[in-house]
C-alpha atoms as a PDB file:
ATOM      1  CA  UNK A   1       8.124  -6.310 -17.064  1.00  0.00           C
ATOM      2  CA  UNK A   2       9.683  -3.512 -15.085  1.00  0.00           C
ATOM      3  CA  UNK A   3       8.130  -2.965 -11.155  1.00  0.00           C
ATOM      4  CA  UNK A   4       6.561  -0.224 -10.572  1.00  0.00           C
ATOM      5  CA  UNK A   5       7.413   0.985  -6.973  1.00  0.00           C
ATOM      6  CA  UNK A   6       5.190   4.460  -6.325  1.00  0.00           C
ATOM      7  CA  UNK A   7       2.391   4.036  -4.840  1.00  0.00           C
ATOM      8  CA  UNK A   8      -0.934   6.984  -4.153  1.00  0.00           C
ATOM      9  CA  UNK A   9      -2.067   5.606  -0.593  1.00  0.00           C
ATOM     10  CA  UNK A  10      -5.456   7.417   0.061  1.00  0.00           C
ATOM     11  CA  UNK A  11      -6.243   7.089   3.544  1.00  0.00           C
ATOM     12  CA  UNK A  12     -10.102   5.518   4.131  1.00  0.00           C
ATOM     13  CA  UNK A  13     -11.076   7.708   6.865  1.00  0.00           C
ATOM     14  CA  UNK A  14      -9.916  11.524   5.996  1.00  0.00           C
ATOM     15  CA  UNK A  15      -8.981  10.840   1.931  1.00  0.00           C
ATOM     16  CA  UNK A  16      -5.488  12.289   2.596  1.00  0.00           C
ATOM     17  CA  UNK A  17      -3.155  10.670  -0.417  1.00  0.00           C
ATOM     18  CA  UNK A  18       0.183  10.141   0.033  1.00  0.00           C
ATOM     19  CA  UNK A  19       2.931   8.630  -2.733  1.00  0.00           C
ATOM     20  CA  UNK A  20       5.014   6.277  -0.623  1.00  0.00           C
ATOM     21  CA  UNK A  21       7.909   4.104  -2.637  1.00  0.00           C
ATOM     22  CA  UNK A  22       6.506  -0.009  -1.903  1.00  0.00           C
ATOM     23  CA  UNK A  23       9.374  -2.221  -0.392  1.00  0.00           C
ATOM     24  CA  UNK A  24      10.550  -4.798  -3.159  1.00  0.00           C
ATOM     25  CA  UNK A  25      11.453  -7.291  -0.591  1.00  0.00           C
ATOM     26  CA  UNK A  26       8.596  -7.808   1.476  1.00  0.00           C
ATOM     27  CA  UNK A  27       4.605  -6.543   1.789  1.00  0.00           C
ATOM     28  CA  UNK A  28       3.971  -3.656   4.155  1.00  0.00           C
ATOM     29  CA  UNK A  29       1.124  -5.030   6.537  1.00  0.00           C
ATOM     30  CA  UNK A  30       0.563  -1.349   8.588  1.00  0.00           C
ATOM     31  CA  UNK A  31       0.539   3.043   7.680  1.00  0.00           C
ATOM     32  CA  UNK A  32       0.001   5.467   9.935  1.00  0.00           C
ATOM     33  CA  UNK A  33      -1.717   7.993   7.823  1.00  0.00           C
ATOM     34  CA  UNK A  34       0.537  11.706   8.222  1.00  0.00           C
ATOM     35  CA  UNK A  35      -2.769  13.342   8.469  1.00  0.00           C
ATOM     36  CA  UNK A  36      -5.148  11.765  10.936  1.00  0.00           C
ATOM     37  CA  UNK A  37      -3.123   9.059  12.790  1.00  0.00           C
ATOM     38  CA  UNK A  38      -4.587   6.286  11.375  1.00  0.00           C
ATOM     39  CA  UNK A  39      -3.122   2.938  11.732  1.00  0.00           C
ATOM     40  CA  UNK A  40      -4.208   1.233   8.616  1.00  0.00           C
ATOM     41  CA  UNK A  41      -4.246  -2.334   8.065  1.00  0.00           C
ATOM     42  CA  UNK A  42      -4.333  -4.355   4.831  1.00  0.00           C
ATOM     43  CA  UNK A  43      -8.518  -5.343   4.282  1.00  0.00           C
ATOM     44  CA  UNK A  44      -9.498  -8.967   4.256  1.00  0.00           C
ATOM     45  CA  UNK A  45      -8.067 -10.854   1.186  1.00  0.00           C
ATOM     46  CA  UNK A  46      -5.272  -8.342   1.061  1.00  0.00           C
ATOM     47  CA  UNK A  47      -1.518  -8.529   1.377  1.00  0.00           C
ATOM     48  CA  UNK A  48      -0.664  -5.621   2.480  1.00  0.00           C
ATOM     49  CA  UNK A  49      -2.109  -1.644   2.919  1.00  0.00           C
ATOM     50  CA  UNK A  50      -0.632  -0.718  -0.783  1.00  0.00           C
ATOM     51  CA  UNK A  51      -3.066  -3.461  -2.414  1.00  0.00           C
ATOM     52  CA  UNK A  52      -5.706  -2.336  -0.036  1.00  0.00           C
ATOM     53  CA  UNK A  53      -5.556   1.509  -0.007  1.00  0.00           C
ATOM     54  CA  UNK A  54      -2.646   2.084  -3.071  1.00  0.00           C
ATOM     55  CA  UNK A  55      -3.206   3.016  -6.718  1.00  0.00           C
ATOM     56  CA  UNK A  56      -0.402   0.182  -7.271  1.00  0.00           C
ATOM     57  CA  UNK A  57      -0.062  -3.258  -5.948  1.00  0.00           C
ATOM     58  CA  UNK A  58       2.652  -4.139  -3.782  1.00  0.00           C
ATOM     59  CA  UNK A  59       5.713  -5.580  -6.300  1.00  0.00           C
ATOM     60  CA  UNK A  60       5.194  -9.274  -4.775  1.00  0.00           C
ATOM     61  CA  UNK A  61       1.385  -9.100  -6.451  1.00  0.00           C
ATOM     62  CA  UNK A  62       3.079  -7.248  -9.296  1.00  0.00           C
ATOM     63  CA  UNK A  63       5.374 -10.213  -9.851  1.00  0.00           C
ATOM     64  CA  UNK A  64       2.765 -12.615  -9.426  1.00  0.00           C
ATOM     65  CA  UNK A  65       4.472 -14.275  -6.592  1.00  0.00           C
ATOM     66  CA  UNK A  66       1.610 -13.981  -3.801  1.00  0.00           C
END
């Protein structure tokens, strides 16, 4: 199973979406959206903001490892 390491993160409070490449090493706990400023933060049950607020899940998910 190849990774797949693009990720669409739409922002929750202005629906900006931005494709942003996931680290492979580690999960990404905070984005500052480029549009409004906000500082998002993964939601409760989540690694990180790309299995929050991504089209993708962060590659640890992806490889089952979380």
């Amino acid at each position: 199973m190849s990774l797949l390491l693009k990720s669409t993160l739409t922002c929750p409070s202005c629906s900006t979406t931005k494709v942003e490449v996931m680290p492979t090493d580690a999960c990404q706990y905070f984005y500052e959206c480029s549009a409004c400023s906000t500082l998002l933060k993964p939601k409760p049950g989540d690694c990180c903001v790309f299995c929050s607020y991504g089209s993708v899940p962060c590659p640890p998910i992806q490889q089952g490892k979380q």
